[in-house]
C-alpha atoms as a PDB file:
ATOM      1  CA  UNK A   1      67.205 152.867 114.614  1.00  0.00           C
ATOM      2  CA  UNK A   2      70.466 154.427 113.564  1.00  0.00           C
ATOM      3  CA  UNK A   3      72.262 153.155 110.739  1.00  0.00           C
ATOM      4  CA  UNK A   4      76.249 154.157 110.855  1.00  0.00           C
ATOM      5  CA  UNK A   5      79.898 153.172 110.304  1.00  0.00           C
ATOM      6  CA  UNK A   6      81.375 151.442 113.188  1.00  0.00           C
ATOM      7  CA  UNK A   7      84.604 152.579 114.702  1.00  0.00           C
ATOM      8  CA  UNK A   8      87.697 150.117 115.217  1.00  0.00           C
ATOM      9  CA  UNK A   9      87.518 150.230 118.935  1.00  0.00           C
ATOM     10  CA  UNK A  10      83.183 149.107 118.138  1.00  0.00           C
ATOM     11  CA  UNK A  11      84.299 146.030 116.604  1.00  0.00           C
ATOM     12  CA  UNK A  12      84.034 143.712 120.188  1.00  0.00           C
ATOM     13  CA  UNK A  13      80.405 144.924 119.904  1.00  0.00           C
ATOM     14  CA  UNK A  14      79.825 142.120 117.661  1.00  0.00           C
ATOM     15  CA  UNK A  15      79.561 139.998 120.401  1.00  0.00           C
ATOM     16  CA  UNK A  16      77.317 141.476 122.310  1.00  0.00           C
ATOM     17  CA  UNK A  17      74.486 140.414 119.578  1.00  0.00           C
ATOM     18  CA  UNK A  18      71.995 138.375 120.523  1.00  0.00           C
ATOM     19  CA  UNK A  19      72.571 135.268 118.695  1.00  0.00           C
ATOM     20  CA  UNK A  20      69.954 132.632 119.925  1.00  0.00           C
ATOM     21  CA  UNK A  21      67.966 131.155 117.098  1.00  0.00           C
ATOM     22  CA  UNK A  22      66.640 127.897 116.152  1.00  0.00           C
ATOM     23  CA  UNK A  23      67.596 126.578 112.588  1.00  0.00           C
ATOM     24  CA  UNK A  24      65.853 123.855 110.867  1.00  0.00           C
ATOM     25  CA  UNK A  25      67.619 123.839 107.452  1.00  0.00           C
ATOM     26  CA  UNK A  26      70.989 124.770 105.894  1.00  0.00           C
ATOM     27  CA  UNK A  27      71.767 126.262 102.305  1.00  0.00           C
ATOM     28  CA  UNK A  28      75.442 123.928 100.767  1.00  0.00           C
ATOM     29  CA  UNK A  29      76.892 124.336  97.955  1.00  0.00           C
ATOM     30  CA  UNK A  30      76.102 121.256  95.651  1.00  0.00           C
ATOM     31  CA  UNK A  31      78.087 121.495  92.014  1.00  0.00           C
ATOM     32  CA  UNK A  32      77.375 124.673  91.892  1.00  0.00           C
ATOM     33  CA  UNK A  33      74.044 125.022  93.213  1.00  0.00           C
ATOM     34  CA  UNK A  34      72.741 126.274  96.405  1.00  0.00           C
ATOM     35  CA  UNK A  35      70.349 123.171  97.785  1.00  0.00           C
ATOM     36  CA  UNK A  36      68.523 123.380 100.993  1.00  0.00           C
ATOM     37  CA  UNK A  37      68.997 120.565 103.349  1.00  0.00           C
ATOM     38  CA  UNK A  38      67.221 119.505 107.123  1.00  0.00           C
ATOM     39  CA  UNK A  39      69.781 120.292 109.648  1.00  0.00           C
ATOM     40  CA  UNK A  40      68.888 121.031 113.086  1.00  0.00           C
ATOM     41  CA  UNK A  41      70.884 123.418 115.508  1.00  0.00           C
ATOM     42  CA  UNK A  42      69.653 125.329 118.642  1.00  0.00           C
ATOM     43  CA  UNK A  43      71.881 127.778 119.070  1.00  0.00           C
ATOM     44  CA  UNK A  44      71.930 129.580 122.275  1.00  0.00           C
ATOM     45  CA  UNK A  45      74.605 132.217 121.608  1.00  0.00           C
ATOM     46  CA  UNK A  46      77.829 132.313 120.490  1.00  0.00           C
ATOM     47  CA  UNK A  47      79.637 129.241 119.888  1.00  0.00           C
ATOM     48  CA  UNK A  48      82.670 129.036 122.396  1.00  0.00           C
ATOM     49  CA  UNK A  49      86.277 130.779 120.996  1.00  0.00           C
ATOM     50  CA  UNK A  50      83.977 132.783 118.129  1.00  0.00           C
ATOM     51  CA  UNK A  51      85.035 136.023 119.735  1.00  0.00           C
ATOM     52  CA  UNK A  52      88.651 134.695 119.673  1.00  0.00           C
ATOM     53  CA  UNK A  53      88.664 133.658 116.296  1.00  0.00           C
ATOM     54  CA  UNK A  54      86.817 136.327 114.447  1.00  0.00           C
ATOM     55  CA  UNK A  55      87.912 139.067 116.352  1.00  0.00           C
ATOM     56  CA  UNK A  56      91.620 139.242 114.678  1.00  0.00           C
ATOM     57  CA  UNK A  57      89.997 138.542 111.713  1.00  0.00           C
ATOM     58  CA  UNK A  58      87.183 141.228 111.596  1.00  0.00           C
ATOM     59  CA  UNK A  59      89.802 143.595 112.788  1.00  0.00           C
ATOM     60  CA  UNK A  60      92.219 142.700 109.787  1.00  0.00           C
ATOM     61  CA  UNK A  61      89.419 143.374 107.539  1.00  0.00           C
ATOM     62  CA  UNK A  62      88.591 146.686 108.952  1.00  0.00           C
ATOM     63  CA  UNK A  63      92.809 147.876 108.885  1.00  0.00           C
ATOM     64  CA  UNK A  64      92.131 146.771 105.030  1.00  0.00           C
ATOM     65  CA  UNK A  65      89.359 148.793 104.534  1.00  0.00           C
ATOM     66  CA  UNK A  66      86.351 147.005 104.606  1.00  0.00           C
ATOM     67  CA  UNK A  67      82.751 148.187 105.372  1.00  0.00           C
ATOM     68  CA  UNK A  68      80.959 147.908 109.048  1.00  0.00           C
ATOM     69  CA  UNK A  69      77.514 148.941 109.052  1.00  0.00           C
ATOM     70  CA  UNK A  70      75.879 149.084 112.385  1.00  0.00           C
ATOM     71  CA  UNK A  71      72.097 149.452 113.163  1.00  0.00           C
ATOM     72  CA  UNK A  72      72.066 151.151 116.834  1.00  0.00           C
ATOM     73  CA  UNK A  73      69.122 151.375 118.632  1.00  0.00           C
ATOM     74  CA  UNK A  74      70.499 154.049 120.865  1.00  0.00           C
ATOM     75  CA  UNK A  75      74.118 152.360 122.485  1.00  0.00           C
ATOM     76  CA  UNK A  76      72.740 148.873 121.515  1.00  0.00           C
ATOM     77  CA  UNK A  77      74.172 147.094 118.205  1.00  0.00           C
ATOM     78  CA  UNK A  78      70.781 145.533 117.019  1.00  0.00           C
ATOM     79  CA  UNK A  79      72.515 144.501 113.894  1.00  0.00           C
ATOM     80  CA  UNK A  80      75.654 144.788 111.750  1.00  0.00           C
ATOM     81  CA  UNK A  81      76.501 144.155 108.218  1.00  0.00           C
ATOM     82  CA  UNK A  82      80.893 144.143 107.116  1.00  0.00           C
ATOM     83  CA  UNK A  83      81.427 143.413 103.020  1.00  0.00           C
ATOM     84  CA  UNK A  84      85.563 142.686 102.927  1.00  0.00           C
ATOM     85  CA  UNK A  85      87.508 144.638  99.745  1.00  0.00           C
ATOM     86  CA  UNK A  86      89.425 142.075  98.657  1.00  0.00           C
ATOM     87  CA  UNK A  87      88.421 141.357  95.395  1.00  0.00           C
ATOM     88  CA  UNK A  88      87.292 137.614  94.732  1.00  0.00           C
ATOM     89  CA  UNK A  89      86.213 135.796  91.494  1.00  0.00           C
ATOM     90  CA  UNK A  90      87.650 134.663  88.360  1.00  0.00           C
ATOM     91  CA  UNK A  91      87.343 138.540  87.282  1.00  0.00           C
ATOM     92  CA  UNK A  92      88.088 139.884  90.321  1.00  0.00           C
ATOM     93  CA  UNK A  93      85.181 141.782  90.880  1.00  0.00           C
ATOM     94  CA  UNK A  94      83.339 140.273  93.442  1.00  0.00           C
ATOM     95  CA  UNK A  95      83.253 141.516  96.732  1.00  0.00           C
ATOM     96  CA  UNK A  96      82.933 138.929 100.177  1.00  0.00           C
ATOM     97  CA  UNK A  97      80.236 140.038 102.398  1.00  0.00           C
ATOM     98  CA  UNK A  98      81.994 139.100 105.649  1.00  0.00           C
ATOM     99  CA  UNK A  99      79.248 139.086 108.521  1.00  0.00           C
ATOM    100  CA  UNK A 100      75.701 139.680 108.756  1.00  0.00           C
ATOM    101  CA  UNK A 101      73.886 139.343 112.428  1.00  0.00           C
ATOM    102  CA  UNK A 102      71.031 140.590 113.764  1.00  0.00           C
ATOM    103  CA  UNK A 103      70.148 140.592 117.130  1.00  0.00           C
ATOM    104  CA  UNK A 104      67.506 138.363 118.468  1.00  0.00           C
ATOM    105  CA  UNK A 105      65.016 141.094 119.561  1.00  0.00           C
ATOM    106  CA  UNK A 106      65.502 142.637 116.093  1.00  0.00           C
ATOM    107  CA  UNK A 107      64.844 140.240 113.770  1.00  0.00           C
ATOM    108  CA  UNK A 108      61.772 140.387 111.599  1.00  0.00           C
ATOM    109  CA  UNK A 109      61.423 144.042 112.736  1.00  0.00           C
ATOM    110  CA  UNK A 110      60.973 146.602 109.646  1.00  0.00           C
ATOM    111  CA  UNK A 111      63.991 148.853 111.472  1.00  0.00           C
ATOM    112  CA  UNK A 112      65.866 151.368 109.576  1.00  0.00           C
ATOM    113  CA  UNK A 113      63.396 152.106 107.149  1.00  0.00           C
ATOM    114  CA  UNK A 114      62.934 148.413 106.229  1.00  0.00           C
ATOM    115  CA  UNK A 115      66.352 148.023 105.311  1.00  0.00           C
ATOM    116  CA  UNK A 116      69.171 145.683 106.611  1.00  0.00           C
ATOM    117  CA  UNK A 117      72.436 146.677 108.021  1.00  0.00           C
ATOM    118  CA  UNK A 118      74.571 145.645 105.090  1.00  0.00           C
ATOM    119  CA  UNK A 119      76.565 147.759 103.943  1.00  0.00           C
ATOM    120  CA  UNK A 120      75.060 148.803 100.259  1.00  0.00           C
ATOM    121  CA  UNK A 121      77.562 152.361 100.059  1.00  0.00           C
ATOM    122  CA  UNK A 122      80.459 149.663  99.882  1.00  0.00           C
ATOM    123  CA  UNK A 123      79.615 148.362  96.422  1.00  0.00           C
ATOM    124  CA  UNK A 124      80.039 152.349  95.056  1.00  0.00           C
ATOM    125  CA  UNK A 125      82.712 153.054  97.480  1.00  0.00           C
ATOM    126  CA  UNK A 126      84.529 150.446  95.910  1.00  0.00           C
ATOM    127  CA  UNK A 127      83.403 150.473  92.556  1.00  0.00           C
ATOM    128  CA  UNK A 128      82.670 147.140  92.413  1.00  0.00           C
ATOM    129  CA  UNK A 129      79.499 144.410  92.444  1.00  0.00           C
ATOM    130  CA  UNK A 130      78.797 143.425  96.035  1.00  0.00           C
ATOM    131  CA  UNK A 131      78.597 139.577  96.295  1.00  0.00           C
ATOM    132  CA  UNK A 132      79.622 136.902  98.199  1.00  0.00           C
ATOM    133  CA  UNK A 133      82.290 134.490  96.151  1.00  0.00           C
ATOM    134  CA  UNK A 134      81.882 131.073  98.573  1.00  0.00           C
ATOM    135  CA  UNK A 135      79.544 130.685 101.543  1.00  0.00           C
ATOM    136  CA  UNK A 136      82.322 130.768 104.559  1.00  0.00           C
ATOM    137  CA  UNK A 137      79.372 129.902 107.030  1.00  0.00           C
ATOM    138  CA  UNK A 138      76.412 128.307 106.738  1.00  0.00           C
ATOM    139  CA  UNK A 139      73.235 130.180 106.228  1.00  0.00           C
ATOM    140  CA  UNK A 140      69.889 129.501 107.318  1.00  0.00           C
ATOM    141  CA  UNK A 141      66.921 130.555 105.191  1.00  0.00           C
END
């Protein structure tokens, strides 16, 4: 596994993730608490227009700057990890961790050393804590 920047023209890679996954639960956002509630979705890929919608938007936060760490395994993208530099927060010193996906195949797997695909060099690069300022999808645990 091969852990490395992606390149603008990567970016419709994204979409070739395998996204299947069965999720039981969802993390909200409860005055100001993170509280973990039944939900059941059985997602078997992409939802439709995702690649139209976050494709604009993934390459507007690349033209800006932000990070794309991809975990190859060879010319496959098992996994990719994209933290945004706009600054968020009341201080302004919170960065948005924009996507996180790992590939079906890949998940569980201690690849890379153990570690993920996000983007960890971004928090130095930019001098600034890593974080995400409001959930903009769900999560599942």
């Amino acid at each position: 596994m091969e852990l490395r920047p992606l390149a603008r023209e990567e970016i419709a890679l994204v979409w070739t993730i395998d996204r299947r996954e069965v999720i039981n639960h969802i993390y909200s956002l409860r005055d100001g608490a993170l509280v973990l509630e039944p939900e059941h979705y059985d997602m078997q890929g992409w939802p439709p227009g995702e690649a139209e919608t976050y494709t604009p938007l993934l390459l507007a936060c690349y033209d800006r700057g932000g990070v794309f760490t991809g975990a190859f395994d060879g010319a496959t993208l098992a996994g990719i990890g994209v933290v945004d530099t706009v600054c968020r927060g009341p201080q302004r010193d919170l960065l948005q961790l924009e996507f996180l996906h790992v590939s079906r195949p890949y998940r569980g797997r201690a690849s890379a050393g153990g570690s993920s695909p996000t983007p960890r060099r971004s928090q130095r690069r930019a001098g600034r804590t890593a974080s995400t300022s409001r959930p903009r999808h769900r999560s599942t645990p």
